[in-house]
N, C-alpha and C. Protein backbone atom coordinates (compact mmCIF):
# COMPACT_ATOMS: atom_id res chain seq x y z
N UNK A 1 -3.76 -10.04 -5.77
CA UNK A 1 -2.81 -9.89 -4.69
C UNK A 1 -2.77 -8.40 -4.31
N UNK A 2 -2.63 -8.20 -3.37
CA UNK A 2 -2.70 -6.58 -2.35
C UNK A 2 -1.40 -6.79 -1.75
N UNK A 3 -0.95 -5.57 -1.87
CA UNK A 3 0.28 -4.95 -0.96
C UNK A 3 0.23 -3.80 -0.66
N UNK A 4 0.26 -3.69 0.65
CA UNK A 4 0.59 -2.73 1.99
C UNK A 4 1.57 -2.03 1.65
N UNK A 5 1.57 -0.80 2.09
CA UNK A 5 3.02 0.03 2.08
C UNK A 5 2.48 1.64 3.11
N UNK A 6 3.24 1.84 4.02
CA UNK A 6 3.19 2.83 4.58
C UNK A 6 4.35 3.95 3.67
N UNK A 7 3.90 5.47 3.99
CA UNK A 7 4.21 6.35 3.60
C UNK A 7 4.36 7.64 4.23
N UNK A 8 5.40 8.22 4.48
CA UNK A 8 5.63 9.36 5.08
C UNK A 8 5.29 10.56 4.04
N UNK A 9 5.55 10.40 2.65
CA UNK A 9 5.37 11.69 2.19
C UNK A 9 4.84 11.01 0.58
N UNK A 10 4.75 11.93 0.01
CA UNK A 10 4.27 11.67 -1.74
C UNK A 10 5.40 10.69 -2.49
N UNK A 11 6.81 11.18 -1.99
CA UNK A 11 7.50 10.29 -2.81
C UNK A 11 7.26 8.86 -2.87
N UNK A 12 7.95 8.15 -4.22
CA UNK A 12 8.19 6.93 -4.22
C UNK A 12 8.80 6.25 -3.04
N UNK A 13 9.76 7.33 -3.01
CA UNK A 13 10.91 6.35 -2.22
C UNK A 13 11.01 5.91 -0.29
N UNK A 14 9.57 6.70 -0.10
CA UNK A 14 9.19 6.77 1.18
C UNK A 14 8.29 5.58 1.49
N UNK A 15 8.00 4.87 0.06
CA UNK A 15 6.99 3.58 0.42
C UNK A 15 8.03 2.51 1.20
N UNK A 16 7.41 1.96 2.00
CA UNK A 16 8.02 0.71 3.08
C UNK A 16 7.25 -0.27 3.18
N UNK A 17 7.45 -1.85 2.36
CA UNK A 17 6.36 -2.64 2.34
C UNK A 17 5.73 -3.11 3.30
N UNK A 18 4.72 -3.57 3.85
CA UNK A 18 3.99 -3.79 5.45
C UNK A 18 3.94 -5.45 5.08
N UNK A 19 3.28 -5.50 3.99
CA UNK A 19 3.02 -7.00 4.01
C UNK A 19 2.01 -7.11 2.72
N UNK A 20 2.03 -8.67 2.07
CA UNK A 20 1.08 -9.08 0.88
C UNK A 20 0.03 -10.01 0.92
N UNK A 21 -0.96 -9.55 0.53
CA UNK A 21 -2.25 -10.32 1.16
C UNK A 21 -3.27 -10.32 -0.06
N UNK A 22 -3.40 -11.95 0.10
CA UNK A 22 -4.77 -11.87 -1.00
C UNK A 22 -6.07 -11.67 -0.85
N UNK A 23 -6.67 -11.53 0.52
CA UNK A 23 -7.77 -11.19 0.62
C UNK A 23 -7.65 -9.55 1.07
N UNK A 24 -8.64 -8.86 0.62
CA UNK A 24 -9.33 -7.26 0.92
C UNK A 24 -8.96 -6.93 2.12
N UNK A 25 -9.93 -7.87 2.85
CA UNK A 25 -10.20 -6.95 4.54
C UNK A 25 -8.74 -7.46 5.15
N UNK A 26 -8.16 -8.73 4.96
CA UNK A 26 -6.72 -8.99 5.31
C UNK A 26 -5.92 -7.71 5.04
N UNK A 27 -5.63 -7.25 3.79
CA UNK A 27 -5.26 -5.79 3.57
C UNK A 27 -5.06 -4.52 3.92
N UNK A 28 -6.50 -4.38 4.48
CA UNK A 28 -7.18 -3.35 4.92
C UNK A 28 -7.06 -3.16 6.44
N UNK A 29 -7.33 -4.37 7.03
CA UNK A 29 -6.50 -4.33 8.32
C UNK A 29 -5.84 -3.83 8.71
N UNK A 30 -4.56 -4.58 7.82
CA UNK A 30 -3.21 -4.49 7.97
C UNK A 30 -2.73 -2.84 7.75
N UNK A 31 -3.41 -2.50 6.56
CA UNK A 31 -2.82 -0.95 6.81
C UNK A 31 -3.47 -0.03 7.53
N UNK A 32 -4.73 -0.50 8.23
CA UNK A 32 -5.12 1.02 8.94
C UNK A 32 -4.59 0.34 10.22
N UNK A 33 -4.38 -1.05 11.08
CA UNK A 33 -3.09 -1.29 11.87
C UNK A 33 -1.96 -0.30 12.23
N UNK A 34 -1.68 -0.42 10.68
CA UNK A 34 0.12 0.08 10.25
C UNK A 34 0.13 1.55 10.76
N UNK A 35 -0.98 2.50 10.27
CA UNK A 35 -0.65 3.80 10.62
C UNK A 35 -1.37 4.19 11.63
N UNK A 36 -2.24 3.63 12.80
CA UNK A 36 -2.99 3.55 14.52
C UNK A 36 -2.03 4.12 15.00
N UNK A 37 -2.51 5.58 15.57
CA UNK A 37 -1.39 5.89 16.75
C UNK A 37 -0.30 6.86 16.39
N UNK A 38 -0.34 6.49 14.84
CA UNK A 38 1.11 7.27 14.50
C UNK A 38 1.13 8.65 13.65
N UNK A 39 1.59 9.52 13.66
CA UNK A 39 1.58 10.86 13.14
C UNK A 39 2.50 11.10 12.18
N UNK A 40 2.15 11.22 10.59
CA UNK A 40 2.76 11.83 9.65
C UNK A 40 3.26 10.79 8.82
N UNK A 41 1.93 9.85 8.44
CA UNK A 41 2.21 8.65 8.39
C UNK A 41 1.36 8.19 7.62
N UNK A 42 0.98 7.65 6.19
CA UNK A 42 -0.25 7.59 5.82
C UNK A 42 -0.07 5.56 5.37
N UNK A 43 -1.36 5.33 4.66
CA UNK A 43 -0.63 3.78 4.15
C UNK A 43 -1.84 4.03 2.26
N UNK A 44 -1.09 2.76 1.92
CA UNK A 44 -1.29 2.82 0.12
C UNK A 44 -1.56 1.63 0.26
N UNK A 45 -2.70 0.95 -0.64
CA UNK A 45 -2.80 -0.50 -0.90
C UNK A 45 -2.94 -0.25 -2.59
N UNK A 46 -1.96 -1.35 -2.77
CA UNK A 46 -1.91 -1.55 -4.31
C UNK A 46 -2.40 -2.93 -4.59
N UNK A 47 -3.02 -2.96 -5.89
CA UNK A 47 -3.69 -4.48 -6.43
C UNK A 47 -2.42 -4.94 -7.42
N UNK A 48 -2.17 -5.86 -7.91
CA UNK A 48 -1.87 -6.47 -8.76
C UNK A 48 -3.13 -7.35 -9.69
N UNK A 49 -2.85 -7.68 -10.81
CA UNK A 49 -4.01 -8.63 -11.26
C UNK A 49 -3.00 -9.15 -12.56
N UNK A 50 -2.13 -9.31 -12.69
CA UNK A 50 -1.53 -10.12 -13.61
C UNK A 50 -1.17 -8.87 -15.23
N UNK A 51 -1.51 -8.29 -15.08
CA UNK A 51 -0.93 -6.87 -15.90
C UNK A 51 0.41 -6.92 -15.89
N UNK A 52 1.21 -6.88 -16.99
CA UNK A 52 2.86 -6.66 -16.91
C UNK A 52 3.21 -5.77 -18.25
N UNK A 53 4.01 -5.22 -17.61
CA UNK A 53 4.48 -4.17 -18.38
C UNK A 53 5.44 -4.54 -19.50
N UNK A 54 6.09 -4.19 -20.69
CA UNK A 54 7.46 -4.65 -21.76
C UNK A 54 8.32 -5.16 -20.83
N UNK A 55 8.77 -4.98 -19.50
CA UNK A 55 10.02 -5.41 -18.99
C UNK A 55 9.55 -7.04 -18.27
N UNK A 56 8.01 -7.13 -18.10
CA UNK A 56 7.94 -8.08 -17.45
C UNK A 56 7.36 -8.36 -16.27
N UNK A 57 7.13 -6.62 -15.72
CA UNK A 57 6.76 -6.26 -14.48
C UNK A 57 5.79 -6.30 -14.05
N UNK A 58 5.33 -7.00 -13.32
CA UNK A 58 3.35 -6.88 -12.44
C UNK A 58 3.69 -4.89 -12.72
N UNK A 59 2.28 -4.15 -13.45
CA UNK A 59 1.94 -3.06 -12.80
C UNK A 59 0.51 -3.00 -11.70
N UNK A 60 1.20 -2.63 -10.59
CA UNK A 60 0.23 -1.91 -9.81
C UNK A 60 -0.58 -1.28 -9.70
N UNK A 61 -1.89 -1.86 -9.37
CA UNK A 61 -2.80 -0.15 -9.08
C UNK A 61 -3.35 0.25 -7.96
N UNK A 62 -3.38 1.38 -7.42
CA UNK A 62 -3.64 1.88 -6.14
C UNK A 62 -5.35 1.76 -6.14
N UNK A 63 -5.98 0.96 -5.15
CA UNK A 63 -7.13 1.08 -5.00
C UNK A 63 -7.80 1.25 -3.43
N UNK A 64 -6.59 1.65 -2.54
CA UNK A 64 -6.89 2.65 -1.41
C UNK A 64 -6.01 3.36 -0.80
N UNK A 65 -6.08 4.47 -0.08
CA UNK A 65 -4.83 4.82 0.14
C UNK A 65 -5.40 6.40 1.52
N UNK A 66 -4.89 6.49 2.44
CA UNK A 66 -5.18 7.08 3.29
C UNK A 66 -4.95 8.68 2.99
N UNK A 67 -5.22 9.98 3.98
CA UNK A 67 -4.93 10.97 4.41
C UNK A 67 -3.50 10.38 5.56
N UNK A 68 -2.44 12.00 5.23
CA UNK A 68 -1.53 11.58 6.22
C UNK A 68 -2.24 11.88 7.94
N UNK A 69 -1.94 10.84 9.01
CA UNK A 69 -2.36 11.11 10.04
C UNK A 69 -1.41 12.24 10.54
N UNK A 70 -2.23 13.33 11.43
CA UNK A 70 -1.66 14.42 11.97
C UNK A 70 -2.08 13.93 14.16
């Protein structure tokens, strides 16, 4: 599973989910879509694969992720 998230800056707290998609290029789309056009704005695709952490948690891993557009 892939999830989208646009990003204004490094922080965490600036991620904004776009959308979850199980295929790649569905993904990939979707986030170079997300940041077309827009300035100061980058996007992150994270994988899941069934990895969970002590609490229980899917961990994430980033396996693309843009330059911010200027």
């Amino acid at each position: 599973m892939f999830q989208v998230y646009t990003s204004t800056d490094k922080s965490e707290l600036s991620k904004n989910l776009i959308g979850e998609f199980k295929e790649w290029d569905d993904a990939m789309d979707c986030a170079e879509q997300a940041i077309e056009g827009k300035k100061g704005i980058r996007y992150i695709v994270e994988e899941t694969n069934g990895t969970v952490n002590s609490y229980g948690e899917q961990i994430p891993t980033v396996v693309a992720e843009s330059d911010f557009n200027d």
